[in-house]
N, C-alpha and C. Protein backbone atom coordinates (compact mmCIF):
# COMPACT_ATOMS: atom_id res chain seq x y z
N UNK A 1 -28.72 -8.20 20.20
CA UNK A 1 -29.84 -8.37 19.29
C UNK A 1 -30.39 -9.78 19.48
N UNK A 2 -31.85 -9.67 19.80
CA UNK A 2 -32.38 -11.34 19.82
C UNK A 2 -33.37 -11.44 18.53
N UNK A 3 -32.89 -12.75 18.03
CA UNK A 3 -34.05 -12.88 16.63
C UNK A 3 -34.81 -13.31 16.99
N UNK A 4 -35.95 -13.42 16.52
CA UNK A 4 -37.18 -13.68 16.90
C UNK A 4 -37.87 -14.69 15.62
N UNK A 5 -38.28 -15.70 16.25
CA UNK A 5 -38.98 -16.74 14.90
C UNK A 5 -40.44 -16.42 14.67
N UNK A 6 -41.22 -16.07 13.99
CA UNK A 6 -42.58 -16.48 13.99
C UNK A 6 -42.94 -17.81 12.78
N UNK A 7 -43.22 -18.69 12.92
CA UNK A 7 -43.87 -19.51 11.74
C UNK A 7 -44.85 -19.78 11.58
N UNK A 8 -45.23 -19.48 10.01
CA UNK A 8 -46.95 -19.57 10.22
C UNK A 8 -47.53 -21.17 10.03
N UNK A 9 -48.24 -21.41 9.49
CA UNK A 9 -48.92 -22.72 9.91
C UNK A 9 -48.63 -23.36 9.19
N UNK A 10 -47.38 -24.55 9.69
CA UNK A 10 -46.61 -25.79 8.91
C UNK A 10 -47.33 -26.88 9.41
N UNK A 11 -47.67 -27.41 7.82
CA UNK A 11 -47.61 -28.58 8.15
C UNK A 11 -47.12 -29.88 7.15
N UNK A 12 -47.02 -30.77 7.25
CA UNK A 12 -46.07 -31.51 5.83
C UNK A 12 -46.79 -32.45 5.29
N UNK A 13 -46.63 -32.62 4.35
CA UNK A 13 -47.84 -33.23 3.28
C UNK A 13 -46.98 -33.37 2.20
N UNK A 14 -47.09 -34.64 1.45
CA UNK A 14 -46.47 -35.37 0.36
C UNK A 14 -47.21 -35.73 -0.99
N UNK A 15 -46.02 -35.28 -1.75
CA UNK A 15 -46.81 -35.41 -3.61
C UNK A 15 -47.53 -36.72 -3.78
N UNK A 16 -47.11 -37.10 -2.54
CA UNK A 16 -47.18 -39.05 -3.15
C UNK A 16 -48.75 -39.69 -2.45
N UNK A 17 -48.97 -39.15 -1.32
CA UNK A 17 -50.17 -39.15 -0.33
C UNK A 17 -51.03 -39.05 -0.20
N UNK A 18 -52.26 -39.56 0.37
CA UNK A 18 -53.28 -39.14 -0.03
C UNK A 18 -54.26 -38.79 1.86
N UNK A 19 -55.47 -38.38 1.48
CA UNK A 19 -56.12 -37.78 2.47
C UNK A 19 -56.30 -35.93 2.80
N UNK A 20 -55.64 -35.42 1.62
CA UNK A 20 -55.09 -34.31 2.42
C UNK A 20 -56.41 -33.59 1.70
N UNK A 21 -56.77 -32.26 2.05
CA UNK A 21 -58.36 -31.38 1.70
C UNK A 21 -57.47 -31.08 0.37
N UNK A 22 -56.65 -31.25 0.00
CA UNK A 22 -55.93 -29.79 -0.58
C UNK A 22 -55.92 -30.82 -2.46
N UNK A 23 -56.18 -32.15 -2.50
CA UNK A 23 -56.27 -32.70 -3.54
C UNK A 23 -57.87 -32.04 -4.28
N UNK A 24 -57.39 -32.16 -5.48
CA UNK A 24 -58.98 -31.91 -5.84
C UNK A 24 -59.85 -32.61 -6.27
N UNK A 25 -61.02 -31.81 -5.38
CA UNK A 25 -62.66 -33.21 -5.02
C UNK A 25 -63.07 -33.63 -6.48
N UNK A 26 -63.18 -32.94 -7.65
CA UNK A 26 -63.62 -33.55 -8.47
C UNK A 26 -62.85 -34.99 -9.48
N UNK A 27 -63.38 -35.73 -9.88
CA UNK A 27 -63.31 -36.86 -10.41
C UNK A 27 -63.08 -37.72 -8.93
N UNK A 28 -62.40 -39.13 -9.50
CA UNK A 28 -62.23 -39.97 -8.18
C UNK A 28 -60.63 -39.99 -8.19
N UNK A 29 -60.79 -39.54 -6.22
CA UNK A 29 -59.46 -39.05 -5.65
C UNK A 29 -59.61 -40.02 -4.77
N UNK A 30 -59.94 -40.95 -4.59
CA UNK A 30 -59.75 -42.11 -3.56
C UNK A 30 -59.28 -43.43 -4.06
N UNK A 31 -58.68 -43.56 -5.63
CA UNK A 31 -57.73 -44.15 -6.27
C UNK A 31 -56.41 -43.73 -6.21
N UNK A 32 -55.71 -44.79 -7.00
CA UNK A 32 -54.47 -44.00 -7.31
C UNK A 32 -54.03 -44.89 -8.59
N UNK A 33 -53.15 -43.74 -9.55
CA UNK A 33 -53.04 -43.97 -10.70
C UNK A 33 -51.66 -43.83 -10.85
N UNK A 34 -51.60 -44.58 -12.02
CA UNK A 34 -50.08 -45.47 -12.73
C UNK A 34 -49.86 -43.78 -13.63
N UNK A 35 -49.03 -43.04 -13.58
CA UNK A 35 -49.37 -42.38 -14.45
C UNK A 35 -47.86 -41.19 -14.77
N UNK A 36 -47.78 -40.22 -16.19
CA UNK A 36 -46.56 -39.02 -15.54
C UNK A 36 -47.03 -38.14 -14.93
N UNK A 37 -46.39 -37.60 -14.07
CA UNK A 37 -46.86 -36.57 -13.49
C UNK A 37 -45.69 -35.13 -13.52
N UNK A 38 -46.45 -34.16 -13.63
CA UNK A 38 -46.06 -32.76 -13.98
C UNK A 38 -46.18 -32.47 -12.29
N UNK A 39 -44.95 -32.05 -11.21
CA UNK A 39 -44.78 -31.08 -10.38
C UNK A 39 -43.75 -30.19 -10.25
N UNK A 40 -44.50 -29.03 -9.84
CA UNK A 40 -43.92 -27.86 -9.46
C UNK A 40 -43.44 -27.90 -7.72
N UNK A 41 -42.18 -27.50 -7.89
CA UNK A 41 -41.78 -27.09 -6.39
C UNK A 41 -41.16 -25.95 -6.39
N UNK A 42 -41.59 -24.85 -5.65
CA UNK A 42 -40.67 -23.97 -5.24
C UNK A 42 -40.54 -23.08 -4.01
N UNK A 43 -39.26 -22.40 -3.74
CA UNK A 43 -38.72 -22.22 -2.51
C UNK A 43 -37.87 -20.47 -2.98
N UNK A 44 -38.24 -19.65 -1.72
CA UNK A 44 -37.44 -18.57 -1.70
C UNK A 44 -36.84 -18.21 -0.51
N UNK A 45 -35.74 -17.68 -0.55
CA UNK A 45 -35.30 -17.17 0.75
C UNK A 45 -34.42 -16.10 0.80
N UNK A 46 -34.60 -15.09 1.82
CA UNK A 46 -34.52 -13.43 1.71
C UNK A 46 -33.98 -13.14 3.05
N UNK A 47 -32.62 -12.36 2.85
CA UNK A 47 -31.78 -11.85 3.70
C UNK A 47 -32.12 -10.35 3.53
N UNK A 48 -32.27 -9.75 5.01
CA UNK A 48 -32.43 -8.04 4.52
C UNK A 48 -32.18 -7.24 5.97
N UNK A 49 -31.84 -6.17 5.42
CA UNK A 49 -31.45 -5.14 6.65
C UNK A 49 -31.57 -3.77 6.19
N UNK A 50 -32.08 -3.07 7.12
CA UNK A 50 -32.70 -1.82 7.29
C UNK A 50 -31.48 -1.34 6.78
N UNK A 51 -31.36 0.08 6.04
CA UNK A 51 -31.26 0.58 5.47
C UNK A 51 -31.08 2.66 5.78
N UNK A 52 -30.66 3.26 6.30
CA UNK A 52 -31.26 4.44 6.29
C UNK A 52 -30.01 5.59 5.29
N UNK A 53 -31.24 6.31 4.40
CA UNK A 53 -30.95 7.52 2.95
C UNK A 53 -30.69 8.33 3.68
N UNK A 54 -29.28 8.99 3.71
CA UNK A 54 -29.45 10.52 4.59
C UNK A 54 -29.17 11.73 3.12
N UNK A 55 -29.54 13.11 3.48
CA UNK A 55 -29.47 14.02 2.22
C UNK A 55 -28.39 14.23 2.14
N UNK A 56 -27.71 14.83 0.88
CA UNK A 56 -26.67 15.35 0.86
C UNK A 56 -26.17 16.76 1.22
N UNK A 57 -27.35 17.76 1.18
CA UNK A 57 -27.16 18.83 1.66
C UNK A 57 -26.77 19.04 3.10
N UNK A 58 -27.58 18.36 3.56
CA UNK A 58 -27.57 18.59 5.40
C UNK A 58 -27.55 17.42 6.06
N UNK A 59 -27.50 15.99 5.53
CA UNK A 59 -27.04 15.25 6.50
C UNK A 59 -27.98 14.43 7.46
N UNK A 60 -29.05 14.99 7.47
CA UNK A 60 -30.26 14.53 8.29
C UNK A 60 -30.64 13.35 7.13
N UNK A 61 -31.64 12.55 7.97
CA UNK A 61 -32.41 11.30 7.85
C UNK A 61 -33.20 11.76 6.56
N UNK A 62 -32.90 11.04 5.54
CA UNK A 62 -34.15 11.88 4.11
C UNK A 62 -35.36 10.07 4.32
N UNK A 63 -34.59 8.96 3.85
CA UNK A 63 -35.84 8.01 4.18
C UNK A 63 -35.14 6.57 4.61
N UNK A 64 -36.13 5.75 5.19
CA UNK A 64 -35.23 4.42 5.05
C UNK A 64 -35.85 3.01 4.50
N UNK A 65 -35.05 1.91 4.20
CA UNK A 65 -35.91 0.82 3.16
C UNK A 65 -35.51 -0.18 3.90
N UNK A 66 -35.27 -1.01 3.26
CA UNK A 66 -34.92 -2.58 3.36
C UNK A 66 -34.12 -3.11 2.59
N UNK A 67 -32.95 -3.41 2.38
CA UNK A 67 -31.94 -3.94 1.19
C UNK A 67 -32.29 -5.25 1.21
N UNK A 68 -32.52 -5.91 0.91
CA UNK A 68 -33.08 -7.50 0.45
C UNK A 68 -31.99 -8.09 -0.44
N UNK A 69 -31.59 -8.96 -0.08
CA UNK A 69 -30.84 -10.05 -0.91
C UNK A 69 -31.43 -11.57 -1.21
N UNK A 70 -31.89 -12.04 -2.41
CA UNK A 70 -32.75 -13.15 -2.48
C UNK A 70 -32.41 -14.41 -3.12
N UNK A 71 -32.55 -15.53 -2.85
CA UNK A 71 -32.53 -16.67 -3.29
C UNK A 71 -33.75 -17.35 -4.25
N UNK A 72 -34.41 -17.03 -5.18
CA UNK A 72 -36.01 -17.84 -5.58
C UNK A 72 -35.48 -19.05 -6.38
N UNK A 73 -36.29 -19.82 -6.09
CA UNK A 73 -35.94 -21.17 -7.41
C UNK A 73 -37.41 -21.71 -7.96
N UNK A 74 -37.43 -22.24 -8.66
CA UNK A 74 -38.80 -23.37 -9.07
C UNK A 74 -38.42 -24.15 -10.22
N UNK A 75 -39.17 -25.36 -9.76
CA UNK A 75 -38.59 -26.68 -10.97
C UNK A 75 -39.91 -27.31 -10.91
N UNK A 76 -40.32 -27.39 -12.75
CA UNK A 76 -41.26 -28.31 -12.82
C UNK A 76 -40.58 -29.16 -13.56
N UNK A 77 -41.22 -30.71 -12.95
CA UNK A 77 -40.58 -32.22 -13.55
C UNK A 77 -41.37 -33.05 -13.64
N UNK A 78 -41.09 -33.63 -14.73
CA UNK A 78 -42.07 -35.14 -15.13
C UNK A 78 -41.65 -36.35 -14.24
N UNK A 79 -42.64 -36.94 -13.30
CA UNK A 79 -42.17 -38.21 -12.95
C UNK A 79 -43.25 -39.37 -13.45
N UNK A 80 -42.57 -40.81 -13.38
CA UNK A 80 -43.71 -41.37 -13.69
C UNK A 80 -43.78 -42.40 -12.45
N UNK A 81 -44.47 -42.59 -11.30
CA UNK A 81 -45.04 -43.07 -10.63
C UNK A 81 -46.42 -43.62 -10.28
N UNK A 82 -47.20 -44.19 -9.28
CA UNK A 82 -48.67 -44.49 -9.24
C UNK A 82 -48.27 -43.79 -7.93
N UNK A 83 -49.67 -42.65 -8.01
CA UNK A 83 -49.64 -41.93 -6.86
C UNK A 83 -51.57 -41.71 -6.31
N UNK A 84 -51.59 -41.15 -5.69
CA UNK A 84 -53.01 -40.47 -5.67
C UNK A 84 -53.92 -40.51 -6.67
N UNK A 85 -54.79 -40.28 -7.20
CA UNK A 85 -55.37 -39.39 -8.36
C UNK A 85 -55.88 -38.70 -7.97
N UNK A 86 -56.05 -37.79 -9.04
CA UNK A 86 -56.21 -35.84 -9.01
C UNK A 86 -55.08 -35.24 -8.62
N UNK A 87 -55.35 -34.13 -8.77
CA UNK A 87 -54.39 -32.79 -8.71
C UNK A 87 -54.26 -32.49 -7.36
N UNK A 88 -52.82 -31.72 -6.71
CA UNK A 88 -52.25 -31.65 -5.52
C UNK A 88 -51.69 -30.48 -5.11
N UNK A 89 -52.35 -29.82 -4.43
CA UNK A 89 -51.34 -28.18 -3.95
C UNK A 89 -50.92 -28.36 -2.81
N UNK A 90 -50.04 -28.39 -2.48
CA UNK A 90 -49.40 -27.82 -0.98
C UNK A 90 -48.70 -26.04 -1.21
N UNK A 91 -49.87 -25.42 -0.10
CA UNK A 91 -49.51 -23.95 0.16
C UNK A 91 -48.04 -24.01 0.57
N UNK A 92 -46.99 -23.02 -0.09
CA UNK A 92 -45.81 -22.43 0.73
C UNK A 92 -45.80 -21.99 1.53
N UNK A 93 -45.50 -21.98 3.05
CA UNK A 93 -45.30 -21.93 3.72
C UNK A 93 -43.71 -21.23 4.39
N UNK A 94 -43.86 -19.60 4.79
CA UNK A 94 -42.87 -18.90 5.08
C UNK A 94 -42.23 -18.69 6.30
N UNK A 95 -41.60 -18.60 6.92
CA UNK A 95 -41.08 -18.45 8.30
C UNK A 95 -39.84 -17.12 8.40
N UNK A 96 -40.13 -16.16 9.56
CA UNK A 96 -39.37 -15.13 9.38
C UNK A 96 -39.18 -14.97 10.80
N UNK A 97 -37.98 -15.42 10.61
CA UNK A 97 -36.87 -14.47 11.42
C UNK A 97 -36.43 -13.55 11.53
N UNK A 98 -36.67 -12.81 12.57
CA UNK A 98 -36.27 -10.87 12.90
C UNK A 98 -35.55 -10.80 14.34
N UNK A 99 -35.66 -9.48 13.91
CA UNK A 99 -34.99 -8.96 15.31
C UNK A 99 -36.06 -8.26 16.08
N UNK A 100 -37.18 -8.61 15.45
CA UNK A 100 -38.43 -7.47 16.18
C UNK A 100 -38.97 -8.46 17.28
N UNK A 101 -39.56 -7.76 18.30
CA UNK A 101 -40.23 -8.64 19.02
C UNK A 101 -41.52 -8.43 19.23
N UNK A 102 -42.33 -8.21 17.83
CA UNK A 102 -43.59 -8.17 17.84
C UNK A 102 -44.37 -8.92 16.34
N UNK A 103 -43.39 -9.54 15.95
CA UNK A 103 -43.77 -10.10 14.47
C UNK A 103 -43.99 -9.11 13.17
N UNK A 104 -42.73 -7.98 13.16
CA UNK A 104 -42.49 -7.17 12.02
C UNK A 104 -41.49 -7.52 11.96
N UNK A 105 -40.80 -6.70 10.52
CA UNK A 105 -39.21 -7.21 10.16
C UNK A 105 -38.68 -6.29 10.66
N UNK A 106 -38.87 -5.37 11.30
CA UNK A 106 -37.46 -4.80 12.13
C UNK A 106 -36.06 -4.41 11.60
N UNK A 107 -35.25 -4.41 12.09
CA UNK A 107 -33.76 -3.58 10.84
C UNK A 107 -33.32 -5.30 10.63
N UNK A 108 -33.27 -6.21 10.76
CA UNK A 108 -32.74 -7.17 10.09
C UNK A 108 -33.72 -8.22 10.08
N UNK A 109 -33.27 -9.60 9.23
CA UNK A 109 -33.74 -10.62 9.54
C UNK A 109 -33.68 -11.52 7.98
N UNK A 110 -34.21 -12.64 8.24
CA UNK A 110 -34.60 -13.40 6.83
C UNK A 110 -36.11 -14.16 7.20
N UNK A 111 -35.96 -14.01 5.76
CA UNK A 111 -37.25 -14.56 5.41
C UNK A 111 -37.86 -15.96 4.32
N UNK A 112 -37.88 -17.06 4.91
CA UNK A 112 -37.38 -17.92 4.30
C UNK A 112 -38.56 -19.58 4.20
N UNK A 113 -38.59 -20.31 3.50
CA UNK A 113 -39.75 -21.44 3.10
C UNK A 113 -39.43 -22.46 4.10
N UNK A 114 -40.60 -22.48 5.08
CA UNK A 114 -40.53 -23.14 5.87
C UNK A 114 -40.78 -24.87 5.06
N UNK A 115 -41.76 -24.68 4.15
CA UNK A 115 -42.83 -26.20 3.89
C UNK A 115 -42.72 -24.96 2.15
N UNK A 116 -42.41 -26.20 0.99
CA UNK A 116 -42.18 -25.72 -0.33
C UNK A 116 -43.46 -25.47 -0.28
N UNK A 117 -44.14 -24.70 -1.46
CA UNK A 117 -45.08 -25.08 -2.25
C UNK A 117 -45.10 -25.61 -3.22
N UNK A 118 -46.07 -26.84 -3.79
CA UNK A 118 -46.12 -27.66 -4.78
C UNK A 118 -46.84 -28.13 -5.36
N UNK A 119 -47.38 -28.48 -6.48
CA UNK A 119 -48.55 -28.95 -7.25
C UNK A 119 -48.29 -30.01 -7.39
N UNK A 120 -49.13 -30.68 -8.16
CA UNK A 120 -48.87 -32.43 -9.25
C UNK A 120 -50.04 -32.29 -9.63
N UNK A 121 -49.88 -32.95 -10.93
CA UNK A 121 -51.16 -32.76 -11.97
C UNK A 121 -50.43 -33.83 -12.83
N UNK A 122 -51.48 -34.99 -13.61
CA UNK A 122 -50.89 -35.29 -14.63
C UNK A 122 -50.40 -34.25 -15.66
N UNK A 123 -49.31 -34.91 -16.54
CA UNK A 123 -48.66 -34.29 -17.71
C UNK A 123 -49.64 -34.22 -18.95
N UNK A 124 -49.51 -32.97 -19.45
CA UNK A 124 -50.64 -32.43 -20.59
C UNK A 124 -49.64 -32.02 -21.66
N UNK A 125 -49.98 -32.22 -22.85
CA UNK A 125 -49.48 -31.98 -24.24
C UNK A 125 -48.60 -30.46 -23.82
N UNK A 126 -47.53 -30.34 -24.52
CA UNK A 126 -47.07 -28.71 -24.15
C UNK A 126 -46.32 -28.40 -22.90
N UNK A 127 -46.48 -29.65 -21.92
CA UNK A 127 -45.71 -29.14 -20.49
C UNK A 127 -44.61 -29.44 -20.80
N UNK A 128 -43.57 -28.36 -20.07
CA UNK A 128 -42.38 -29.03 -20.34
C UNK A 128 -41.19 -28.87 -18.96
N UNK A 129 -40.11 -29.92 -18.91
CA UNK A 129 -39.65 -29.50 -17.67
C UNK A 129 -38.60 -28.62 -17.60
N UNK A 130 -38.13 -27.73 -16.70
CA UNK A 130 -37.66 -26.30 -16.37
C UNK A 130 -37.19 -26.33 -14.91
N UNK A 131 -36.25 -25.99 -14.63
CA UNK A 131 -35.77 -25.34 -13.69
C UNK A 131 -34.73 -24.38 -13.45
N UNK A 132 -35.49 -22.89 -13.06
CA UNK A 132 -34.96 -21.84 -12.76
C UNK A 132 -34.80 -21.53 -10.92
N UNK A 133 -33.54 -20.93 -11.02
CA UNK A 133 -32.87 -20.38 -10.00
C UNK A 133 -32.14 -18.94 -10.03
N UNK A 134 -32.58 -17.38 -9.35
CA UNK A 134 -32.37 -16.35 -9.49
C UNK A 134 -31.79 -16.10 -8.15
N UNK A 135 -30.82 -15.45 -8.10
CA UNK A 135 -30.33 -14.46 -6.52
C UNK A 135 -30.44 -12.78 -7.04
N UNK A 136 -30.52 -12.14 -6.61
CA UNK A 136 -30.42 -11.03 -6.83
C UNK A 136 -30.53 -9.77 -5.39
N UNK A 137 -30.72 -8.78 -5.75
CA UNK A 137 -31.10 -7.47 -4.69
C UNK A 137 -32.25 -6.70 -5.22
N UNK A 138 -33.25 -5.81 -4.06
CA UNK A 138 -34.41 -5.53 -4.12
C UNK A 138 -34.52 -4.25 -3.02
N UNK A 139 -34.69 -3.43 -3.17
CA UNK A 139 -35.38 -2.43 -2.17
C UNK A 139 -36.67 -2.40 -2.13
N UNK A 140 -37.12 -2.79 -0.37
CA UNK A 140 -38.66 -2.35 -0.27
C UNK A 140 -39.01 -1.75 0.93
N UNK A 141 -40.38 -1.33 1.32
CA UNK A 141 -40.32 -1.25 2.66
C UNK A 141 -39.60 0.09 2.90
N UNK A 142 -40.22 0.92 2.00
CA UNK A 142 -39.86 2.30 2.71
C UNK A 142 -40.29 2.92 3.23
N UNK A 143 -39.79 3.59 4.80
CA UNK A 143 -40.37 4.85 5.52
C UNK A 143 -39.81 6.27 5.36
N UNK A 144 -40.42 7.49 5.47
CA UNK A 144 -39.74 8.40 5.85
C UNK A 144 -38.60 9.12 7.06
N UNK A 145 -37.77 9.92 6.43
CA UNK A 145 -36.65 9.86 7.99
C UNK A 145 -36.38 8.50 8.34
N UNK A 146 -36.03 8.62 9.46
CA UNK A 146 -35.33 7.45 10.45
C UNK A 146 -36.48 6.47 10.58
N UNK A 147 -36.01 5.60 10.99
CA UNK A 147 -36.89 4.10 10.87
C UNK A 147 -37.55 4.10 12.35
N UNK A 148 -38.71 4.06 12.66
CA UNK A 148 -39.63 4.46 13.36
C UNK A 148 -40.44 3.06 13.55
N UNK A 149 -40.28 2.40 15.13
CA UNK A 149 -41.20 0.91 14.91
C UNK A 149 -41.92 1.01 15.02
N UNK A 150 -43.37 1.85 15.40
CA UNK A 150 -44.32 2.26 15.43
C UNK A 150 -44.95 1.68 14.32
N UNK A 151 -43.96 2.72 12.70
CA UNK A 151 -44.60 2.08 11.51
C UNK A 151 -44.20 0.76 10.95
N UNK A 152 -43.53 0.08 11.75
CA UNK A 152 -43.45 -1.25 11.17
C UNK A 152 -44.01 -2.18 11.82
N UNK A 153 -44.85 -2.55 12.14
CA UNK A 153 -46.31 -3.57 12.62
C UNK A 153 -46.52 -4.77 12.07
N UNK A 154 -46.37 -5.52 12.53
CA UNK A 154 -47.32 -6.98 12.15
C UNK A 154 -47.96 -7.05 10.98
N UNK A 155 -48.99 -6.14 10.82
CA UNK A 155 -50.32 -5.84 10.04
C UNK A 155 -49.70 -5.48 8.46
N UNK A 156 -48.48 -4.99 8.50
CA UNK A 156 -47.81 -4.39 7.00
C UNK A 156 -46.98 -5.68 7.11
N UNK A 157 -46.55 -6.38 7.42
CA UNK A 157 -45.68 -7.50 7.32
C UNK A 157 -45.78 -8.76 5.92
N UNK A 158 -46.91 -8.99 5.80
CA UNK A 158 -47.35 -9.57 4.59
C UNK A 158 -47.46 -8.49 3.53
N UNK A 159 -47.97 -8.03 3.44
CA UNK A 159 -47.58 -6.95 2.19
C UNK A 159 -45.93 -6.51 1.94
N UNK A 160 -45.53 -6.08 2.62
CA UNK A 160 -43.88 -6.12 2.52
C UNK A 160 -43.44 -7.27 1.82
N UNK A 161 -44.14 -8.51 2.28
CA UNK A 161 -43.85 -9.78 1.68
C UNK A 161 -43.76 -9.93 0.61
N UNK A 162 -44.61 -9.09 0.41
CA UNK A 162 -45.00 -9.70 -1.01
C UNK A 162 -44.71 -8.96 -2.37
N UNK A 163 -44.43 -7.35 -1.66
CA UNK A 163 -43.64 -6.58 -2.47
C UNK A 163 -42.15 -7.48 -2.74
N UNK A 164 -41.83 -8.23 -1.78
CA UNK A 164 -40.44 -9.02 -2.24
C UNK A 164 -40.46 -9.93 -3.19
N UNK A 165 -41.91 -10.58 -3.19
CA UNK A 165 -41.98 -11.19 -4.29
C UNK A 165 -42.41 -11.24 -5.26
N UNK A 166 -43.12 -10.22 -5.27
CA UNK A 166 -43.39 -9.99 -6.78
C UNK A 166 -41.90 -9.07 -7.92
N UNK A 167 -41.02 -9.02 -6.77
CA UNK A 167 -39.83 -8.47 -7.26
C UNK A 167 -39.06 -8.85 -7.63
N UNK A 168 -39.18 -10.49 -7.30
CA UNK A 168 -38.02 -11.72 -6.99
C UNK A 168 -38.84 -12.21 -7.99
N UNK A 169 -39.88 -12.48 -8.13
CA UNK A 169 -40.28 -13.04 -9.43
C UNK A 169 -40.08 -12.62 -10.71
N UNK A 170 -39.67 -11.33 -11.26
CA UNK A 170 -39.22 -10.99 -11.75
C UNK A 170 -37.93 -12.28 -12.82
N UNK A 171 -37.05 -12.19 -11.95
CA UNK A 171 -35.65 -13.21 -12.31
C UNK A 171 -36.45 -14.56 -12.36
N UNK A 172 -37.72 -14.91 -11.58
CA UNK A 172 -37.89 -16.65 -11.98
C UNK A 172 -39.58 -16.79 -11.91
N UNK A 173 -39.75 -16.21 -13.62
CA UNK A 173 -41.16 -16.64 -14.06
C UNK A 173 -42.32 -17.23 -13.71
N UNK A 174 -41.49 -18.51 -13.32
CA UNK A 174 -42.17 -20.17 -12.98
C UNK A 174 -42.58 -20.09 -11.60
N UNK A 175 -42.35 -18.82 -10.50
CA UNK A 175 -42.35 -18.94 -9.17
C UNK A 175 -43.89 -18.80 -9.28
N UNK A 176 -44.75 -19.05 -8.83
CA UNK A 176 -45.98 -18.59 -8.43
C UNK A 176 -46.55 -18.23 -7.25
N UNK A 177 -46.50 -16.78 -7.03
CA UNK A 177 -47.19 -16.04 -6.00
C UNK A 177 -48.59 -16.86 -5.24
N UNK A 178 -49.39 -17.12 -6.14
CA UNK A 178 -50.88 -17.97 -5.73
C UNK A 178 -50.48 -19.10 -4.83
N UNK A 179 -49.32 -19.95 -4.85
CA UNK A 179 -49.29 -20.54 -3.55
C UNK A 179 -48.15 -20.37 -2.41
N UNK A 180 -48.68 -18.95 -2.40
CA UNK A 180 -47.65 -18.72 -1.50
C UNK A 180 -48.85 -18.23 -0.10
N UNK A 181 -48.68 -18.66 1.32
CA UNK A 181 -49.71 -18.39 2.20
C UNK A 181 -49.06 -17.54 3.21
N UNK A 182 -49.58 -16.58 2.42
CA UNK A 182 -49.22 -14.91 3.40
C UNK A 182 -50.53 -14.58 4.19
């Protein structure tokens, strides 16, 4: 079995930094301010392997999935530093390792945060700091009968994705799907 890496487009960028498109243009972002700051970081990572349902009557192939085993976390924290001013996203950034050699997940692999995703925003009345961490299991990614690579393509690969996480989010609230770059 050879795994296969694909990673999509890393690149690294800091809460603390400035220049990046991803601050936001309104007010003035070409200062930097004494100030607390509210960020979010979070990170998931997903072990999984094909799967195949046979019937009980007869024994043949009835369907097959994906058993997923997951890691999600997210922590928002107050710091008080002089950083940038304005608000700060860095997209999450995923990287998946398979056994396919066409950029599907194939009967095994993980799936895992290459580059966190993260915000910063000053601190607003009501924020408060939190950090959750969930592992759990997930079935997704089902075909009929025997597992057929035909139907597992590139093109369904992000959606699969994301059936994982909206599943995994489940156990950790605070994760947010919106910066995740599928």
């Amino acid at each position: 079995m050879t795994i296969q890496r694909y990673p999509l487009n890393a690149t690294t960028k800091s809460i603390y930094g400035t220049g990046s498109t991803e601050f936001a243009t309104s007010g003035s972002t070409d200062a930097n301010t004494t100030a607390e700051w509210r960020v979010h970081i979070q990170n998931i990572e997903v072990m999984y392997k094909r799967v195949t349902q046979y019937k009980t009557l007869d024994g043949t192939a009835d369907f097959n999935y994906l058993d997923c085993n997951y890691t999600i976390d997210a922590s928002r924290e107050h710091i008080f530093l002089n950083a940038s001013s304005g608000d700060m996203t860095q997209l999450q950034v995923l990287d998946l390792l398979s056994d396919s050699h066409v950029g599907s997940l194939g009967n095994s692999g993980i799936i895992r945060t290459a580059l966190a995703g993260v915000t910063r925003r000053e601190v607003r009345i009501g924020d408060e700091e939190s950090r959750t961490r969930q592992s759990g299991n997930l079935v997704v990614g089902k075909q009929p009968g025997l597992y057929v690579s035909s139907l597992d393509v590139s093109a369904n690969t992000n959606s699969t994705i994301l059936d994982i996480l909206i599943g995994a989010k489940a156990g950790c609230p605070e994760f947010e799907i919106n910066l995740v770059d599928l």
